[in-house]
C-alpha atoms as a PDB file:
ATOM      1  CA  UNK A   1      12.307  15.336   5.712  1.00  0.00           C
ATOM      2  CA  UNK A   2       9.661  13.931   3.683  1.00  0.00           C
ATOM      3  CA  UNK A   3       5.710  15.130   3.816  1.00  0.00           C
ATOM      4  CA  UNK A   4       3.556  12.401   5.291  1.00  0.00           C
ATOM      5  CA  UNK A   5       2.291  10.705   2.518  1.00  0.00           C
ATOM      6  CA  UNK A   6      -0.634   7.534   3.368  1.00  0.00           C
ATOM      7  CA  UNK A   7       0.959   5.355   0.292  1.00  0.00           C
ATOM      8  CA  UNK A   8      -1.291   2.099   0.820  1.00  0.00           C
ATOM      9  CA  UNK A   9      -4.320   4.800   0.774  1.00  0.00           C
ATOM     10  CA  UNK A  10      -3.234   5.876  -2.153  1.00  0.00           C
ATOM     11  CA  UNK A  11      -2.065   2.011  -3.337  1.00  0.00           C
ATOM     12  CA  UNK A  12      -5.792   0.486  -2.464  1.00  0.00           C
ATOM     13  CA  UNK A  13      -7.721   3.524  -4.558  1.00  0.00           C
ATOM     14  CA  UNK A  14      -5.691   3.303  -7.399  1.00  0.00           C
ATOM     15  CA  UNK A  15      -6.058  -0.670  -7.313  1.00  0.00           C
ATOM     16  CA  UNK A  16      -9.717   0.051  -7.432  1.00  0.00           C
ATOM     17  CA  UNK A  17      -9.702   2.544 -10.262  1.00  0.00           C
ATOM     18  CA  UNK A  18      -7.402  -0.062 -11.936  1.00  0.00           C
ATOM     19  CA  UNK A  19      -9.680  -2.872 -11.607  1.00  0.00           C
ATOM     20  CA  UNK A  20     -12.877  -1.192 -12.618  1.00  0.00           C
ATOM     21  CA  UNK A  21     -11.041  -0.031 -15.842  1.00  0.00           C
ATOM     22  CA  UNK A  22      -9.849  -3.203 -15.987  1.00  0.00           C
ATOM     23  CA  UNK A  23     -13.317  -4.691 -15.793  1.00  0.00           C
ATOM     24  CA  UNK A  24     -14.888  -2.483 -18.580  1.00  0.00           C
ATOM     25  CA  UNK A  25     -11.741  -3.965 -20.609  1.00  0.00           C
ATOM     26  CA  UNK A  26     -12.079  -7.402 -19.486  1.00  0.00           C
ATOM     27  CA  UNK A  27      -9.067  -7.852 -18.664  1.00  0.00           C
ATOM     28  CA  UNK A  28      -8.364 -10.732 -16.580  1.00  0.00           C
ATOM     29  CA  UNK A  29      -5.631 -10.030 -14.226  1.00  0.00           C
ATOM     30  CA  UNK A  30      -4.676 -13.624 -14.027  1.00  0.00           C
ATOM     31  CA  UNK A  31      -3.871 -13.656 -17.986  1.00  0.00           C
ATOM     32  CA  UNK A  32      -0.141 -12.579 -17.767  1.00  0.00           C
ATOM     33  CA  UNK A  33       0.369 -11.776 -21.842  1.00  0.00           C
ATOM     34  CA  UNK A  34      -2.852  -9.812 -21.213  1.00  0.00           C
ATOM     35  CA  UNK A  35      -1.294  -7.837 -18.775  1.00  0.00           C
ATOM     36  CA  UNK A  36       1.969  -7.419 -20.134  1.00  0.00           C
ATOM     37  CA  UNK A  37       0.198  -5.997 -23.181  1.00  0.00           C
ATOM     38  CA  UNK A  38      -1.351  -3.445 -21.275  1.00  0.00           C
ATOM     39  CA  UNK A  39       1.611  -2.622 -19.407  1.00  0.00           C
ATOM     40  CA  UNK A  40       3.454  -1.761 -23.029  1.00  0.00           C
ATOM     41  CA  UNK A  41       0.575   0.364 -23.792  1.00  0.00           C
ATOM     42  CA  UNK A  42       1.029   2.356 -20.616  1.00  0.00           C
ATOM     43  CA  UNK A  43       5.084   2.815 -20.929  1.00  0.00           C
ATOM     44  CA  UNK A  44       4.696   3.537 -24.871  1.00  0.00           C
ATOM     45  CA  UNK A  45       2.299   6.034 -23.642  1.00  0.00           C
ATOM     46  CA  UNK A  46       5.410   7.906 -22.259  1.00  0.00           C
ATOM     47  CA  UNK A  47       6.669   8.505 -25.700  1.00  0.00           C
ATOM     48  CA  UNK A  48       5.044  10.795 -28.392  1.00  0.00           C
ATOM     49  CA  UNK A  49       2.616   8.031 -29.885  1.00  0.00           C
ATOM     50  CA  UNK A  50       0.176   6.195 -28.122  1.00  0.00           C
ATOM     51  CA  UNK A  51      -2.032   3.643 -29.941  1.00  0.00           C
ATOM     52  CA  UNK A  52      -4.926   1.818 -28.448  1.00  0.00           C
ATOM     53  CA  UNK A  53      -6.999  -1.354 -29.805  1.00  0.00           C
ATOM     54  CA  UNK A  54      -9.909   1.253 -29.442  1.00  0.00           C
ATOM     55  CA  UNK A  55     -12.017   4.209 -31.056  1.00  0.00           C
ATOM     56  CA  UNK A  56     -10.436   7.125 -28.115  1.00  0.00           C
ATOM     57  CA  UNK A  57     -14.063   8.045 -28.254  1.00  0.00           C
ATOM     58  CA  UNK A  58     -15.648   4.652 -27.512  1.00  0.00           C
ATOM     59  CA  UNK A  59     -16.176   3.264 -23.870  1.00  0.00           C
ATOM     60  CA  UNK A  60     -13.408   0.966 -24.294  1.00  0.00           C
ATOM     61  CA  UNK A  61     -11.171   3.686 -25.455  1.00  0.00           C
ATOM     62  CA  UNK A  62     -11.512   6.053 -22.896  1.00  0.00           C
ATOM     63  CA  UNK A  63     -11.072   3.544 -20.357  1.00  0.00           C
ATOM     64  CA  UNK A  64      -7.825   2.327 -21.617  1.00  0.00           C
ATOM     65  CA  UNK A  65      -6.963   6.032 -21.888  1.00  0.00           C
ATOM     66  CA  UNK A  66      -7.940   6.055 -17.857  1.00  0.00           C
ATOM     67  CA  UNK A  67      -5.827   2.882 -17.151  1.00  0.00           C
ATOM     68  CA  UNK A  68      -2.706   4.261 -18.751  1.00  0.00           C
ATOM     69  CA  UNK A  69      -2.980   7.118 -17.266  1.00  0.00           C
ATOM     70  CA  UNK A  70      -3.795   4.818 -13.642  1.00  0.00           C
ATOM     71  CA  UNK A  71      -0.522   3.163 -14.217  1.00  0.00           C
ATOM     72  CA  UNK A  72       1.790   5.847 -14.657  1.00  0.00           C
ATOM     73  CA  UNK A  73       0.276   7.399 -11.317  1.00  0.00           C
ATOM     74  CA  UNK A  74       1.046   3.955 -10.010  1.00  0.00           C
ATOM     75  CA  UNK A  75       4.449   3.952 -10.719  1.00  0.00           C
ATOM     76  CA  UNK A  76       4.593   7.826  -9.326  1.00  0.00           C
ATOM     77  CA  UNK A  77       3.637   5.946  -5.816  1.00  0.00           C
ATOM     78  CA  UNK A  78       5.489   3.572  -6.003  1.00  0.00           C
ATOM     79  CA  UNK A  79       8.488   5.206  -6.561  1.00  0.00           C
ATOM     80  CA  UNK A  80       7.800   8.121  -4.059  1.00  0.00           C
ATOM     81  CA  UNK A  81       7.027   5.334  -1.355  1.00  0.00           C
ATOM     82  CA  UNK A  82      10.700   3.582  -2.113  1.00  0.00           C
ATOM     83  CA  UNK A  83      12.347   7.437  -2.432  1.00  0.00           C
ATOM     84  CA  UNK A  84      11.113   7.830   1.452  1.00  0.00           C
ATOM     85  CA  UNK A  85      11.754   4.122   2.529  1.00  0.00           C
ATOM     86  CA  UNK A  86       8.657   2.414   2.470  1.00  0.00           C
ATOM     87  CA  UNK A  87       7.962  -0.443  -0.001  1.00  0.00           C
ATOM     88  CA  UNK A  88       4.019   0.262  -1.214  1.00  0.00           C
ATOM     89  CA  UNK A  89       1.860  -2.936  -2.008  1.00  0.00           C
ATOM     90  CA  UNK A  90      -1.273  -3.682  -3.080  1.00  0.00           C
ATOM     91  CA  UNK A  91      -3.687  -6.007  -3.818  1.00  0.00           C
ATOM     92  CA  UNK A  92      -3.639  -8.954  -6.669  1.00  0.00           C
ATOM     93  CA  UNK A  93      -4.649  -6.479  -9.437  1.00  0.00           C
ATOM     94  CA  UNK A  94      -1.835  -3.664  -8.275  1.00  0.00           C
ATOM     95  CA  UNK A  95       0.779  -6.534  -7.927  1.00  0.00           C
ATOM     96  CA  UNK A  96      -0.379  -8.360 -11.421  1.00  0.00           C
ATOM     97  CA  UNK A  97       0.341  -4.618 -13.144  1.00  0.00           C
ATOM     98  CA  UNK A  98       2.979  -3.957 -11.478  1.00  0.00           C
ATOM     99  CA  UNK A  99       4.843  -7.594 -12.781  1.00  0.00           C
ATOM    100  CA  UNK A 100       4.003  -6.740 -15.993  1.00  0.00           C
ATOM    101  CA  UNK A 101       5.104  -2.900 -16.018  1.00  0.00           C
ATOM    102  CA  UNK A 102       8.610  -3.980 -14.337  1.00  0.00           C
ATOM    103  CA  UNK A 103       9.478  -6.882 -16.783  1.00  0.00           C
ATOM    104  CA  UNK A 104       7.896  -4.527 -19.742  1.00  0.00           C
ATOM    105  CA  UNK A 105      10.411  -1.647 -18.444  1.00  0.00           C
ATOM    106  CA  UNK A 106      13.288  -4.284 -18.220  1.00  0.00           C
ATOM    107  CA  UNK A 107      12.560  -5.214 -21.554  1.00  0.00           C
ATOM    108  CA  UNK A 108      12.333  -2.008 -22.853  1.00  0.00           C
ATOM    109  CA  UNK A 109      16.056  -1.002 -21.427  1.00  0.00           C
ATOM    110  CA  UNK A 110      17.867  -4.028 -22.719  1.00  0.00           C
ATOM    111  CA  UNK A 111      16.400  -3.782 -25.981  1.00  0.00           C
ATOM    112  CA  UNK A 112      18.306   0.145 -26.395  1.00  0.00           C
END
């Protein structure tokens, strides 16, 4: 039996992390390419190389560094939440990210 887990807790704080990352980035959730472009940068980051558009060191950099890391903990909840039957959603920023990480991923597995 699976542990109690609160996923749309977890959902809406990561959504806010996101979008305050996102912010410092200005990203604009709307922008789909924008998006999608972050989304590669947060599924190359599973590999061995990750490049970023900024100095690591720099504001910028460290929170892209945050947002990757953001999204792969998204993905962790989302995928426990469908592992124990319950379909996790969020807000407009969570489901613009998410989009863009599923198509990236699709992408990703045709192109092998």
């Amino acid at each position: 039996m699976p542990e109690f887990e609160n996923y749309a807790v977890e959902a809406a704080q990561l959504e806010t992390e996101i979008a305050r990352k996102g912010a410092i980035l200005g990203i604009d959730w709307n922008d789909e390419a924008e998006v999608r472009k972050l989304a590669r940068h947060a599924l190359a980051s599973l590999s061995d190389t990750l490049q970023l558009d900024h100095p690591p060191g720099s504001d910028k950099g460290m929170a892209m560094l945050e947002l990757i890391g953001l999204s792969q903990l998204m993905l962790k909840v989302m995928k426990d939440s469908a592992d124990d039957g319950i379909l996790t959603h969020g807000g407009p920023v969570w489901k613009s990210l998410a989009r863009a990480l599923w198509e990236e991923a699709r992408i990703a597995k045709e192109a092998k």
